[in-house]
N, C-alpha and C. Protein backbone atom coordinates (compact mmCIF):
# COMPACT_ATOMS: atom_id res chain seq x y z
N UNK A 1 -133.01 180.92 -88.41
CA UNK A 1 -132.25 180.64 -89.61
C UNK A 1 -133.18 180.50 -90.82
N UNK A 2 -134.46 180.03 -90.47
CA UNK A 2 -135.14 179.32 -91.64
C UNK A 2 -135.87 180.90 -92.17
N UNK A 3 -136.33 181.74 -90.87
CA UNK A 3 -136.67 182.90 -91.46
C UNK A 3 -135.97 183.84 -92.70
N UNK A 4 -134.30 184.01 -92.22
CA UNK A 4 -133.19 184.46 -92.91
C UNK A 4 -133.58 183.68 -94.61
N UNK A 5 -133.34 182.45 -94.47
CA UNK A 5 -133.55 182.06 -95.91
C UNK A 5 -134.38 182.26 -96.67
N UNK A 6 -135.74 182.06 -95.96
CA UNK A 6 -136.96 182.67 -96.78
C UNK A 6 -137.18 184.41 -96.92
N UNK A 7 -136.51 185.26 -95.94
CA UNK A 7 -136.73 186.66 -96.52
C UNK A 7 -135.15 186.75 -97.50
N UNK A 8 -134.22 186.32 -97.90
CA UNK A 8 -133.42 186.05 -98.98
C UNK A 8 -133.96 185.29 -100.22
N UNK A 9 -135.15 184.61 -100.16
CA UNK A 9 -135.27 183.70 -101.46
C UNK A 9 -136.43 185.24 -101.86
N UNK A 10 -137.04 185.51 -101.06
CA UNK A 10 -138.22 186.42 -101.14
C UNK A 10 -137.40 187.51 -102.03
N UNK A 11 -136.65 187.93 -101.52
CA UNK A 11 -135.77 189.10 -102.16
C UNK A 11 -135.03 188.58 -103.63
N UNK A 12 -134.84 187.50 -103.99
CA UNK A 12 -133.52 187.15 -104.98
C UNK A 12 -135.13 187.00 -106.22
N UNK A 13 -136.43 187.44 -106.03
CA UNK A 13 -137.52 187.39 -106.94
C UNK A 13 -137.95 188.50 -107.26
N UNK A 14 -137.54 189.06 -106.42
CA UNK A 14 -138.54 190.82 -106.64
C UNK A 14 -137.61 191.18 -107.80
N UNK A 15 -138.46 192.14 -108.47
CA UNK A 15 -138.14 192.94 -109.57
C UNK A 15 -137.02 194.17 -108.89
N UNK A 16 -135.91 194.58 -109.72
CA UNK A 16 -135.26 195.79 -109.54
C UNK A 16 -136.02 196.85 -110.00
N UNK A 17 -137.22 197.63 -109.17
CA UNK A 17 -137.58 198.47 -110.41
C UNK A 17 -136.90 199.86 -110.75
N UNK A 18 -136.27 200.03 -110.07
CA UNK A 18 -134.95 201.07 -110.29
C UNK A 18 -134.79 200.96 -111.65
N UNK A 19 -133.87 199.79 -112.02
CA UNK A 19 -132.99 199.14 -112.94
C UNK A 19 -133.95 199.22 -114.53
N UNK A 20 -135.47 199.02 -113.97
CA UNK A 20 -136.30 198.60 -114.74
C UNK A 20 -136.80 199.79 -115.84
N UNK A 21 -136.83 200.98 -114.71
CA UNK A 21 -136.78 202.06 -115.23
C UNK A 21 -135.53 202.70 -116.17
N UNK A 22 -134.61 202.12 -115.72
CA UNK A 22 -133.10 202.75 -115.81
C UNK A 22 -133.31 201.95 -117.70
N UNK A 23 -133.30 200.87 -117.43
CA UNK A 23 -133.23 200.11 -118.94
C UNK A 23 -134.06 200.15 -120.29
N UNK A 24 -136.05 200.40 -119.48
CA UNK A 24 -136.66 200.69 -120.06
C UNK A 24 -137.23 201.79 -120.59
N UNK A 25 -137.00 202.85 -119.70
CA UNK A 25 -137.50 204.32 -120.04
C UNK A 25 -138.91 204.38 -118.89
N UNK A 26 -139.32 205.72 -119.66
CA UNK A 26 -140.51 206.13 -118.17
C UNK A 26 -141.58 205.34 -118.01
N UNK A 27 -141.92 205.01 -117.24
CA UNK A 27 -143.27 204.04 -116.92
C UNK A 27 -144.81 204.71 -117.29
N UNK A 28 -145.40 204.07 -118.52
CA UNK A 28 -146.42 204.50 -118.93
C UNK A 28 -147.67 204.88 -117.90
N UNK A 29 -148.21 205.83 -117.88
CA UNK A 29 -149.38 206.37 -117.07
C UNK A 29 -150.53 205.23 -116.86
N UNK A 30 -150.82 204.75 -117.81
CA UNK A 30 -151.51 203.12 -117.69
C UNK A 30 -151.46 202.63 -115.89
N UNK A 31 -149.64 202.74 -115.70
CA UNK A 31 -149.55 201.32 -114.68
C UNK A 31 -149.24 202.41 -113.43
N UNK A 32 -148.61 203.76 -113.52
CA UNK A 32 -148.76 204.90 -112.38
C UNK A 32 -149.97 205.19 -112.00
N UNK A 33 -151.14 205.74 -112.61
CA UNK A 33 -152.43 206.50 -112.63
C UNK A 33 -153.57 205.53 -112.92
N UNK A 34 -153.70 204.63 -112.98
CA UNK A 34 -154.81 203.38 -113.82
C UNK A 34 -156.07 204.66 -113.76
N UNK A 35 -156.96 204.20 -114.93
CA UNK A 35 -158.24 204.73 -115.02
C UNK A 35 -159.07 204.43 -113.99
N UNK A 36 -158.86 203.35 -113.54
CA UNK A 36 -159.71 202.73 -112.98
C UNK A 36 -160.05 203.46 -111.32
N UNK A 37 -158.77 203.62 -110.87
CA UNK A 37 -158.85 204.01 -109.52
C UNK A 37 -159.76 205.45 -109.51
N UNK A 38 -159.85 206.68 -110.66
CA UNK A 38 -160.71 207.78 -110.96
C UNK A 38 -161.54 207.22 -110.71
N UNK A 39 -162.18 205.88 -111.22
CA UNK A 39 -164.05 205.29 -111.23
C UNK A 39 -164.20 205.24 -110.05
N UNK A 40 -163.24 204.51 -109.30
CA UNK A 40 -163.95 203.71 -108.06
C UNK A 40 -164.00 205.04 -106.99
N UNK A 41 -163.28 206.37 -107.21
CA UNK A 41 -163.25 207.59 -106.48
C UNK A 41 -164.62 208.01 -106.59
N UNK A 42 -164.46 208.06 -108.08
CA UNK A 42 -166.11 209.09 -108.47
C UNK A 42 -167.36 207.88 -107.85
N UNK A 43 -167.33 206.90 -108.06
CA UNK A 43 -168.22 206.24 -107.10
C UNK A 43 -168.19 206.14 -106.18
N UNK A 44 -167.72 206.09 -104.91
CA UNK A 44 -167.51 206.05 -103.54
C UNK A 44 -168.47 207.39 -103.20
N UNK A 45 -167.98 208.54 -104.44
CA UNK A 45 -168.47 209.81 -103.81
C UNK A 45 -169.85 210.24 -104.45
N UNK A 46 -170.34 209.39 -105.25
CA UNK A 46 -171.51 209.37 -105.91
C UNK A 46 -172.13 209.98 -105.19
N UNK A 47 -173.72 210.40 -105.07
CA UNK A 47 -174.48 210.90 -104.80
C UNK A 47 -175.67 210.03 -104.23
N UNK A 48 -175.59 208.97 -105.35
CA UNK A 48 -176.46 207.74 -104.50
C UNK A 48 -175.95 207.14 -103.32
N UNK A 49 -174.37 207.26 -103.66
CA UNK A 49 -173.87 206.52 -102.75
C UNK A 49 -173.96 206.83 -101.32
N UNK A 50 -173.68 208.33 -101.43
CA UNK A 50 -173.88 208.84 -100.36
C UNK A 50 -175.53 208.93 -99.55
N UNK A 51 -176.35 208.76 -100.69
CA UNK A 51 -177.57 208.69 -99.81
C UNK A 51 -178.27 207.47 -99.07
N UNK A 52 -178.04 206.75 -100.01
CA UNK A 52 -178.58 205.46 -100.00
C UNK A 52 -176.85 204.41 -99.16
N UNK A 53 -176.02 204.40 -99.27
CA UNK A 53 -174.78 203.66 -99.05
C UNK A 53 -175.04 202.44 -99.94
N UNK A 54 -175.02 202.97 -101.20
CA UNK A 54 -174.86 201.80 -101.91
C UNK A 54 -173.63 201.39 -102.26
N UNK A 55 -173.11 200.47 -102.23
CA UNK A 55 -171.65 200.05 -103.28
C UNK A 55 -171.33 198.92 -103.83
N UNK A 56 -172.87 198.65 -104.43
CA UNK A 56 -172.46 197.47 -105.31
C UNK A 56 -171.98 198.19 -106.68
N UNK A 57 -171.89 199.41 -107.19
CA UNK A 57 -171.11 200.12 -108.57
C UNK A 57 -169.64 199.73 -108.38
N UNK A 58 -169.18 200.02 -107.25
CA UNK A 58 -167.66 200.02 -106.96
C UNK A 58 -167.42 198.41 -106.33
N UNK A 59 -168.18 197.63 -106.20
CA UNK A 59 -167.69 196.37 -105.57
C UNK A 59 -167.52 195.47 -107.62
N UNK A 60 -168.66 196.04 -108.11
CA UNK A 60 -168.35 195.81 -109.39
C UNK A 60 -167.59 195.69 -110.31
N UNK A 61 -166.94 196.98 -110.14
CA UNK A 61 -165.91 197.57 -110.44
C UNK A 61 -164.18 196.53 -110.10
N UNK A 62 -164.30 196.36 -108.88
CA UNK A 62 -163.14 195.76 -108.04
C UNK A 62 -163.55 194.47 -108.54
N UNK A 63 -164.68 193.97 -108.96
CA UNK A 63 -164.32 192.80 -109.20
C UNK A 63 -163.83 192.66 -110.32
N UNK A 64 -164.06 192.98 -111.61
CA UNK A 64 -163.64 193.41 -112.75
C UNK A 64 -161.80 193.93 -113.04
N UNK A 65 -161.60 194.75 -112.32
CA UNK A 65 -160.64 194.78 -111.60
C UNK A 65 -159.82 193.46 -111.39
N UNK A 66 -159.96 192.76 -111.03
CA UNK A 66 -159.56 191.33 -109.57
C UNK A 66 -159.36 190.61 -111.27
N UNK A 67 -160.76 190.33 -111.99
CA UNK A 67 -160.33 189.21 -113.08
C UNK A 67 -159.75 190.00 -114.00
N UNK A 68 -159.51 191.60 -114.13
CA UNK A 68 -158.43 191.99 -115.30
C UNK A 68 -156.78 191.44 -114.95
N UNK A 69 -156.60 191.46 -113.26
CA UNK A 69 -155.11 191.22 -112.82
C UNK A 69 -155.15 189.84 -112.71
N UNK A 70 -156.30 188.75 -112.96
CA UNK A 70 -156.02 187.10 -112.96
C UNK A 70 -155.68 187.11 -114.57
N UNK A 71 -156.37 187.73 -115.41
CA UNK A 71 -155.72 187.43 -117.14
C UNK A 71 -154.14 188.31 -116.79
N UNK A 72 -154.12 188.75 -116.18
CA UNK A 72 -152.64 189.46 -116.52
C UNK A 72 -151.23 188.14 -115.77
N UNK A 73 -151.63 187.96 -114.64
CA UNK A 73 -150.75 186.56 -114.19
C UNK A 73 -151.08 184.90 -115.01
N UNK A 74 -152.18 184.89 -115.12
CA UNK A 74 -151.99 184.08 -116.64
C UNK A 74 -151.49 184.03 -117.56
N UNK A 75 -151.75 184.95 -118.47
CA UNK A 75 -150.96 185.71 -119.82
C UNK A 75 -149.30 185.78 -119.65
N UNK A 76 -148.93 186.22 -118.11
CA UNK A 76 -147.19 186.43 -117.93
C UNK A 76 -146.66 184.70 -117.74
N UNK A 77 -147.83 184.16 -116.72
CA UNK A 77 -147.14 182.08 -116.71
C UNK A 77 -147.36 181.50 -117.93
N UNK A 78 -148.33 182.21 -118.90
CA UNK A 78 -148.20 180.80 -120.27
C UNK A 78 -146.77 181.89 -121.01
N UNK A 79 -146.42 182.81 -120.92
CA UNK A 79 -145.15 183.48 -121.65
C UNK A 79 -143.82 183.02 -121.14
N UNK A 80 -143.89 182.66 -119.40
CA UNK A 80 -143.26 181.87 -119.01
C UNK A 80 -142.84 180.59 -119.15
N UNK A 81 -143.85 180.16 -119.46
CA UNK A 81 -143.62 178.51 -119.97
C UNK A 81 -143.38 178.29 -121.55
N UNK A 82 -143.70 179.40 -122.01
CA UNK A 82 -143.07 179.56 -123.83
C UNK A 82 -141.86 179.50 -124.04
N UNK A 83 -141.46 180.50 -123.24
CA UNK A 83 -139.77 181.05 -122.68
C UNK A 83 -138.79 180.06 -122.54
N UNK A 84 -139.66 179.04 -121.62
CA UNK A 84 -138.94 178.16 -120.87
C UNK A 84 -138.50 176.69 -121.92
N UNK A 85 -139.70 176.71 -122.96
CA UNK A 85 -139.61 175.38 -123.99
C UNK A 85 -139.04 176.06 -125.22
N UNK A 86 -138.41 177.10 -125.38
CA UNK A 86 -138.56 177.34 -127.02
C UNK A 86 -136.93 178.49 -126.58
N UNK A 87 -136.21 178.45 -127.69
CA UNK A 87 -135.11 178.77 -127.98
C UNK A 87 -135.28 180.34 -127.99
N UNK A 88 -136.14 181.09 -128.71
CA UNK A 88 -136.89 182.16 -129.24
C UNK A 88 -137.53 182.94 -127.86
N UNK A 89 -136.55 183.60 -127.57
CA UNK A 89 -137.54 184.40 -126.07
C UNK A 89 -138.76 185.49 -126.68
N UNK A 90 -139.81 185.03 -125.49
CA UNK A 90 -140.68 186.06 -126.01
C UNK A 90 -140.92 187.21 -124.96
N UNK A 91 -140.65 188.47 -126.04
CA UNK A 91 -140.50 189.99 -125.14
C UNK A 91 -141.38 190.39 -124.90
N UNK A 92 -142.27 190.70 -125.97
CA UNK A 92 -142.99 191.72 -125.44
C UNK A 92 -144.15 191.49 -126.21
N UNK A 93 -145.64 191.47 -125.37
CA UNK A 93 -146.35 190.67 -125.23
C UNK A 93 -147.23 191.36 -126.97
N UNK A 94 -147.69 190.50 -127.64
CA UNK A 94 -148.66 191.13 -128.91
C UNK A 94 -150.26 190.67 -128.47
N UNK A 95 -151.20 191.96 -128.23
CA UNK A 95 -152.16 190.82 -127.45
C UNK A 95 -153.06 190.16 -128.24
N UNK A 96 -153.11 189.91 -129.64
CA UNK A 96 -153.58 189.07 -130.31
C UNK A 96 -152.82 187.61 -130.04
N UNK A 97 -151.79 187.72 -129.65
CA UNK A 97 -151.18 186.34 -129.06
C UNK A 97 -152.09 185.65 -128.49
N UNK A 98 -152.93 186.43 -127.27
CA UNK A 98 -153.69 186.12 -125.77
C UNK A 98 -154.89 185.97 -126.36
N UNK A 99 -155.38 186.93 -127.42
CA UNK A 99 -156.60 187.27 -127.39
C UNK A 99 -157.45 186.58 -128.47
N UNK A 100 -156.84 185.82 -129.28
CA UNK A 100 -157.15 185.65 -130.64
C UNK A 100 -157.44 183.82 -130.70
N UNK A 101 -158.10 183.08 -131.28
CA UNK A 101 -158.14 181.95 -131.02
C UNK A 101 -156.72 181.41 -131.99
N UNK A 102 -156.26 182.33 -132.83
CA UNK A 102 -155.04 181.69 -133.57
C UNK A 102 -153.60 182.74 -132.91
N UNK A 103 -153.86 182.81 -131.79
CA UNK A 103 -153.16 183.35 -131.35
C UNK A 103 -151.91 182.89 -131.04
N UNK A 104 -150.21 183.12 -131.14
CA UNK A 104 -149.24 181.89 -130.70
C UNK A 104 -149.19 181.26 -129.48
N UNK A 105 -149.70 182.01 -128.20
CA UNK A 105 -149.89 181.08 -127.38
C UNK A 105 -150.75 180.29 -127.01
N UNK A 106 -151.77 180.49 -127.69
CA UNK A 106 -153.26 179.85 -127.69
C UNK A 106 -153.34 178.48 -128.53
N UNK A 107 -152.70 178.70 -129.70
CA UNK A 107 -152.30 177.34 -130.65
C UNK A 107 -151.10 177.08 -129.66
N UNK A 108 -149.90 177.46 -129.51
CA UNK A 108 -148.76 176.71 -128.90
C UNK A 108 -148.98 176.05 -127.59
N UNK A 109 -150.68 175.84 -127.61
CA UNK A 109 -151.16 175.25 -126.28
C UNK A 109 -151.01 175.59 -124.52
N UNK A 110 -150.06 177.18 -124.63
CA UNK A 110 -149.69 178.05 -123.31
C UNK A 110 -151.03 178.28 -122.66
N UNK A 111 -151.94 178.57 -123.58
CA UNK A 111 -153.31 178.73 -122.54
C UNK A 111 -154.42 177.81 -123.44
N UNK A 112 -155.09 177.59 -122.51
CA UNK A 112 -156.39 176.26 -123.20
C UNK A 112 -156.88 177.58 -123.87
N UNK A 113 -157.88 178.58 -123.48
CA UNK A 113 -158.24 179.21 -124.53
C UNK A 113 -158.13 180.63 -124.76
N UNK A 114 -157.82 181.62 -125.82
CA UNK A 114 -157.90 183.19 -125.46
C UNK A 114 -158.58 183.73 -124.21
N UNK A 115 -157.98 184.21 -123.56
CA UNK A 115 -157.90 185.61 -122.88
C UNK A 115 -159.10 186.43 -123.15
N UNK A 116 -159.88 186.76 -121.97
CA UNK A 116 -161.75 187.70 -122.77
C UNK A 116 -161.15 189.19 -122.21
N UNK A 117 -161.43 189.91 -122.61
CA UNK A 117 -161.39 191.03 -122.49
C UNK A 117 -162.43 191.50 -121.48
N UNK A 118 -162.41 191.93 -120.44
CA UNK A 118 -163.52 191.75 -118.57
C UNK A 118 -164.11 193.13 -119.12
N UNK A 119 -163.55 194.27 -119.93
CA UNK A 119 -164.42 195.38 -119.91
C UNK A 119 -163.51 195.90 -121.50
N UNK A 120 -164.40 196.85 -122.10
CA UNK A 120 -164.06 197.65 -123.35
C UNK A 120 -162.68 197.86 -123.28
N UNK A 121 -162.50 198.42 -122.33
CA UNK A 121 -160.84 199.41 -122.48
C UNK A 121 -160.11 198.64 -122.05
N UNK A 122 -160.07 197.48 -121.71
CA UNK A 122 -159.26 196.19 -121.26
C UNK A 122 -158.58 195.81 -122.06
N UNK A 123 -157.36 196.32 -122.22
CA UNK A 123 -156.09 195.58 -123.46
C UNK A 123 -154.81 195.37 -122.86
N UNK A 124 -153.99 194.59 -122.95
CA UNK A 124 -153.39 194.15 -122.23
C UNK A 124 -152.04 194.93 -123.10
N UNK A 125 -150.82 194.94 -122.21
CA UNK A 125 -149.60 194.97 -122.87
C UNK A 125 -148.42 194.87 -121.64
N UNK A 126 -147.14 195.02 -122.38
CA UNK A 126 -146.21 194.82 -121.91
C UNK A 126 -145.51 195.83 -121.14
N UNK A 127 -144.67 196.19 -120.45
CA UNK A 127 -143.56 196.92 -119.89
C UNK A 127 -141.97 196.05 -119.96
N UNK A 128 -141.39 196.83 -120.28
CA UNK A 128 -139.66 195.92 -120.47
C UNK A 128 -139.86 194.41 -120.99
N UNK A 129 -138.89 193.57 -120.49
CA UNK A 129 -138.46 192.63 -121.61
C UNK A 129 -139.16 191.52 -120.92
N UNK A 130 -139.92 190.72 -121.10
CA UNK A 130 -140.81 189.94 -120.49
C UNK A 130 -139.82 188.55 -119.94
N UNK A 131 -139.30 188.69 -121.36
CA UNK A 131 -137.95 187.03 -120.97
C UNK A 131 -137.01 187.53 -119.55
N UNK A 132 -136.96 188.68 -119.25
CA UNK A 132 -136.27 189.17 -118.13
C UNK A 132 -136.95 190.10 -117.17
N UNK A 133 -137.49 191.36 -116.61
CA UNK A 133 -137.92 191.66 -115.63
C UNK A 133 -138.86 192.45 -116.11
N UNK A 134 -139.84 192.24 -117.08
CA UNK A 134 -140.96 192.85 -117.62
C UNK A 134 -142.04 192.85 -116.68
N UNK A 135 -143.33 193.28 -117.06
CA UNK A 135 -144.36 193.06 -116.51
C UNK A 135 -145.68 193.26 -117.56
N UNK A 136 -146.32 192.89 -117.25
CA UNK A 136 -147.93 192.97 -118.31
C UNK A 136 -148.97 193.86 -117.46
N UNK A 137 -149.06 195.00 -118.07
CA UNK A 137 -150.16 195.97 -117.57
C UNK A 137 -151.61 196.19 -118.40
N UNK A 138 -152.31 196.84 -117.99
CA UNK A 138 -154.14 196.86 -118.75
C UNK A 138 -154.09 198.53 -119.34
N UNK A 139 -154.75 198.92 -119.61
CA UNK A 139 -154.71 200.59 -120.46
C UNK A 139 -155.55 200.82 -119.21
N UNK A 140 -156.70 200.28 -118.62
CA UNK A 140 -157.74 200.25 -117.91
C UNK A 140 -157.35 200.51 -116.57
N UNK A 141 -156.88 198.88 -116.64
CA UNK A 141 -156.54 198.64 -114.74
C UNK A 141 -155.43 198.72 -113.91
N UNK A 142 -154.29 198.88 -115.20
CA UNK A 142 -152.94 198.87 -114.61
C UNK A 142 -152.45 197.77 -114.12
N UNK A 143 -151.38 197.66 -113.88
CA UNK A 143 -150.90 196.35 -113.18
C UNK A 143 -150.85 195.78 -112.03
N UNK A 144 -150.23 194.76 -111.49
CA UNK A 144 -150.59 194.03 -110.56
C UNK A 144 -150.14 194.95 -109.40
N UNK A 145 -150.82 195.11 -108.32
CA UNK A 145 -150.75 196.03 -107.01
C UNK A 145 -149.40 196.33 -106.71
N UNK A 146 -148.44 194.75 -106.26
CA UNK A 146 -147.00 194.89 -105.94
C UNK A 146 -146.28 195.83 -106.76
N UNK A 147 -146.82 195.35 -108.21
CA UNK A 147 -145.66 195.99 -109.71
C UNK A 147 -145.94 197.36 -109.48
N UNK A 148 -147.14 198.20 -109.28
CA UNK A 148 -147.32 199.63 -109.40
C UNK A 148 -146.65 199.78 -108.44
N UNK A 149 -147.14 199.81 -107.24
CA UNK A 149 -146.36 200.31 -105.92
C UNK A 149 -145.05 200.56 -105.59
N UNK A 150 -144.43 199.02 -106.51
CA UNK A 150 -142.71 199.33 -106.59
C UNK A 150 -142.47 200.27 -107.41
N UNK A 151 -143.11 200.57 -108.89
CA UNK A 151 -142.86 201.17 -110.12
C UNK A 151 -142.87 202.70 -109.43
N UNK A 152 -144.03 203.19 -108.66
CA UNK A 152 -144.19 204.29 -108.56
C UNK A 152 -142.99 204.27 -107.34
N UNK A 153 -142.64 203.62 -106.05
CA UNK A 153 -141.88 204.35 -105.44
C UNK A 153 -140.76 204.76 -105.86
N UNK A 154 -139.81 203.73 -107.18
CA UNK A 154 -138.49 203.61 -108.01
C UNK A 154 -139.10 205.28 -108.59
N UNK A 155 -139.89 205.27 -109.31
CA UNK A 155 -140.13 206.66 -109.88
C UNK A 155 -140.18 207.63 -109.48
N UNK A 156 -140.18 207.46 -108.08
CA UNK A 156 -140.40 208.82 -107.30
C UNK A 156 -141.76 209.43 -107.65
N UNK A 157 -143.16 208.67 -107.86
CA UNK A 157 -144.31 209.78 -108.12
C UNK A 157 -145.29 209.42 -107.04
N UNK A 158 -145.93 210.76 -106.93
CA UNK A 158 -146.94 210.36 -105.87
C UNK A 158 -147.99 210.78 -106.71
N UNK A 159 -148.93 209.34 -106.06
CA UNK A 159 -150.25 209.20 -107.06
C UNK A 159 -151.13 210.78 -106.47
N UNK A 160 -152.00 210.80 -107.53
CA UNK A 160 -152.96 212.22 -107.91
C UNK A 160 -154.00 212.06 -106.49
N UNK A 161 -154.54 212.86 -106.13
CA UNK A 161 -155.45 212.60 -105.18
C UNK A 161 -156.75 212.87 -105.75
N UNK A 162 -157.55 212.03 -105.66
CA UNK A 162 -158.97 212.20 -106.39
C UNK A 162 -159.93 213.18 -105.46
N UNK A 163 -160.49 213.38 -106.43
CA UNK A 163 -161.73 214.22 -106.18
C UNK A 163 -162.57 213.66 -104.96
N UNK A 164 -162.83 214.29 -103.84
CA UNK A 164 -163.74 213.02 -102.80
C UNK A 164 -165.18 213.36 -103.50
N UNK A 165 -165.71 214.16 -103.91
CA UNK A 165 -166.87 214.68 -104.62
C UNK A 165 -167.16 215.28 -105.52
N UNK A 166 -167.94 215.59 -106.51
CA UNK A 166 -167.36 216.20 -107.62
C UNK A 166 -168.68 217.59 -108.11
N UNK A 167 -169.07 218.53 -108.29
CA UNK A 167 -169.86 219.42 -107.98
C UNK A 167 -171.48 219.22 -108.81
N UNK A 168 -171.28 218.06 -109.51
CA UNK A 168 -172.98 218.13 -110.23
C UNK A 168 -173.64 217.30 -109.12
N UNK A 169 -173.10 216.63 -108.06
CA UNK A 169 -173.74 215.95 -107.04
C UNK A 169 -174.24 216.99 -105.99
N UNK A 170 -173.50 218.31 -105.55
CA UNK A 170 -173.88 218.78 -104.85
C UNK A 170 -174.60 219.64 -105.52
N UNK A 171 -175.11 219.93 -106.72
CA UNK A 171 -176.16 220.81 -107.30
C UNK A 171 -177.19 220.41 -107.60
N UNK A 172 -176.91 218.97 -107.80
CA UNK A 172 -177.88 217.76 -107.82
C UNK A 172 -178.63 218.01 -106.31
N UNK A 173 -178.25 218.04 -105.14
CA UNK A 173 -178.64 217.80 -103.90
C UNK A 173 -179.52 219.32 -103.61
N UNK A 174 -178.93 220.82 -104.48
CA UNK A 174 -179.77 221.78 -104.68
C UNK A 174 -180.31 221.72 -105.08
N UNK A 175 -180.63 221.73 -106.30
CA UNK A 175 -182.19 221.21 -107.32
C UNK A 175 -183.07 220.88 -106.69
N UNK A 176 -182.23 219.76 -105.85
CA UNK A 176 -184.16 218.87 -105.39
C UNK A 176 -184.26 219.50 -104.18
N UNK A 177 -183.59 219.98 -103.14
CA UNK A 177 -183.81 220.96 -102.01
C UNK A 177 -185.30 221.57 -102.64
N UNK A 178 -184.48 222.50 -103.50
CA UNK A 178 -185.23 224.07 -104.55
C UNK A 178 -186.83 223.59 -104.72
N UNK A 179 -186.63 222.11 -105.62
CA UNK A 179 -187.66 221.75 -105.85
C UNK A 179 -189.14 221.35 -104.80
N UNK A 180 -188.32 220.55 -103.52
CA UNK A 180 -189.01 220.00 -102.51
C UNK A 180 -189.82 221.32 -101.99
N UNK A 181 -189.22 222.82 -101.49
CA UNK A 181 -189.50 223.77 -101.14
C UNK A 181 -190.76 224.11 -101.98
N UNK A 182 -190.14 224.50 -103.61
CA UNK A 182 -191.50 224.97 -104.74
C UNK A 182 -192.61 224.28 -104.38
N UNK A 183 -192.53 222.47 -104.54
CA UNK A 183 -193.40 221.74 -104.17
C UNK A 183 -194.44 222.11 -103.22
N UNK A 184 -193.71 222.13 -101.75
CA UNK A 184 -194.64 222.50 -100.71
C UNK A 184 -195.54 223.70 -101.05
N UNK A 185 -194.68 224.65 -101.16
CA UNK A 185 -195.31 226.20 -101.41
C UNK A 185 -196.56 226.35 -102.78
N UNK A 186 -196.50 225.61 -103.96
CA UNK A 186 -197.87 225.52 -104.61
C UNK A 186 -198.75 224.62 -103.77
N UNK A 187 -198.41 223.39 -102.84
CA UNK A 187 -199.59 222.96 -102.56
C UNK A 187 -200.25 223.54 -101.27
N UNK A 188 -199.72 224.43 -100.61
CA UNK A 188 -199.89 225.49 -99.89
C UNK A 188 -201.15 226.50 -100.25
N UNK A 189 -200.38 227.03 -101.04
CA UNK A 189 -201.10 227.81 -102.11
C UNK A 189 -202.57 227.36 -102.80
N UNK A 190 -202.38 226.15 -103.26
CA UNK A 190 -203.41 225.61 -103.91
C UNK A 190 -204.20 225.09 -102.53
N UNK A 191 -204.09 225.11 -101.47
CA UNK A 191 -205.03 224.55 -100.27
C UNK A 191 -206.01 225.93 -99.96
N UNK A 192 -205.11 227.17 -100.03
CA UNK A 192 -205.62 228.35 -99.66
C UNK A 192 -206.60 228.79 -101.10
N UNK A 193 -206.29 229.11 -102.28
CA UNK A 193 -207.15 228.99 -103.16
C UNK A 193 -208.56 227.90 -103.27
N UNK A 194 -208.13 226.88 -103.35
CA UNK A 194 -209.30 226.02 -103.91
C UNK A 194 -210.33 225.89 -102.70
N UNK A 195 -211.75 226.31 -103.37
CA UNK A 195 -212.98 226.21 -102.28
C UNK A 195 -212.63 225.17 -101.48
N UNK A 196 -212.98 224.60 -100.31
CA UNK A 196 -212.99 223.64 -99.45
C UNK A 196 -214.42 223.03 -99.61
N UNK A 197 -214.24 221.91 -99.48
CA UNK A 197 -215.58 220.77 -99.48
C UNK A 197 -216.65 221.10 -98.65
N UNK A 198 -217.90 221.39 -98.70
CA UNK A 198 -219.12 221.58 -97.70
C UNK A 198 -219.19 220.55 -96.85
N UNK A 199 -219.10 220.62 -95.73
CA UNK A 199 -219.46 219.39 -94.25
C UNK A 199 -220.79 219.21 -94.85
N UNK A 200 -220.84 217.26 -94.22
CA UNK A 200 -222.00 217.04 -94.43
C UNK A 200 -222.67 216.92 -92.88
């Protein structure tokens, strides 16, 4: 019984994203495609990576990542708790609100202090009506894992498949072949040319 109630309370929270689409229009490429997931492809398939198995670029990355989607569930609970004290619903997010030290939620005391921006292209914004089944996405990172996943299955899109490698790595890996070969072959060369030392 107790299971029944909790996969019913679980359900009476989730977003319609059907509906979400239906009300708001098409879901910006931001929160389908994030930039981000291209990086962490092209690194995985790096060239260093592959030689060496490095992945502190892409653990980097994910972490950056991790604190762009903690400012984004922050930013949506202090809009929540705005919502919740003030007559005036707030829709749709302005990110000088978050970001600014005179920002309205930053003075209206919703967050102790602005919101940092984790990387350059890190800007935050809205999707649909925040006072009702919105969500807050990054230009960068896209939104929170659950929100894409529902967004894209309601949409019907299947994400792009990245590149597993990309071709200046494997010309990269010719070059220095080419080179290692030249290498040997002048000092070859230069062993057969240059007099040899007189035994003492």
């Amino acid at each position: 019984m107790l299971c029944i109630l909790l996969t019913g309370a679980s359900h009476a929270y989730q977003a319609d994203y059907k509906e979400m689409i239906e009300k708001y229009g098409q879901v910006p490429e931001a929160i389908l495609e994030p930039p981000v997931e291209e990086t962490i492809a092209r690194e995985k398939s790096s060239l260093l990576n592959r030689i060496f198995g490095s992945n502190s670029g892409r653990y980097s990355i994910q972490a950056r990542t991790k604190a762009c989607y903690a400012n984004q569930r922050i930013a949506l609970g202090a809009i929540e708790m705005y919502n919740m004290d003030n007559a005036t619903m707030y829709k749709n997010l302005v990110y000088s609100d978050i970001a600014d030290s005179s920002g309205l939620l930053v003075t209206g005391k919703y967050l102790r202090s602005p919101l940092y921006q984790v990387e350059p292209g890190c800007h935050l914004r809205s999707y649909g009506d925040l006072s009702d089944t919105g969500i807050i996405y990054c230009d960068y990172h896209g939104c929170l894992p659950e929100d894409r996943d529902g967004l894209r299955a309601a949409a019907g899109y299947t994400p792009k498949a990245h590149a597993s490698g990309n071709n200046s790595d494997n010309t990269m890996v010719l070059v220095l072949i080419v080179l290692g070969v030249l290498a040997v072959g002048v000092m070859i060369i230069l062993h057969n040319v240059l007099p040899k030392a007189p035994s003492s």
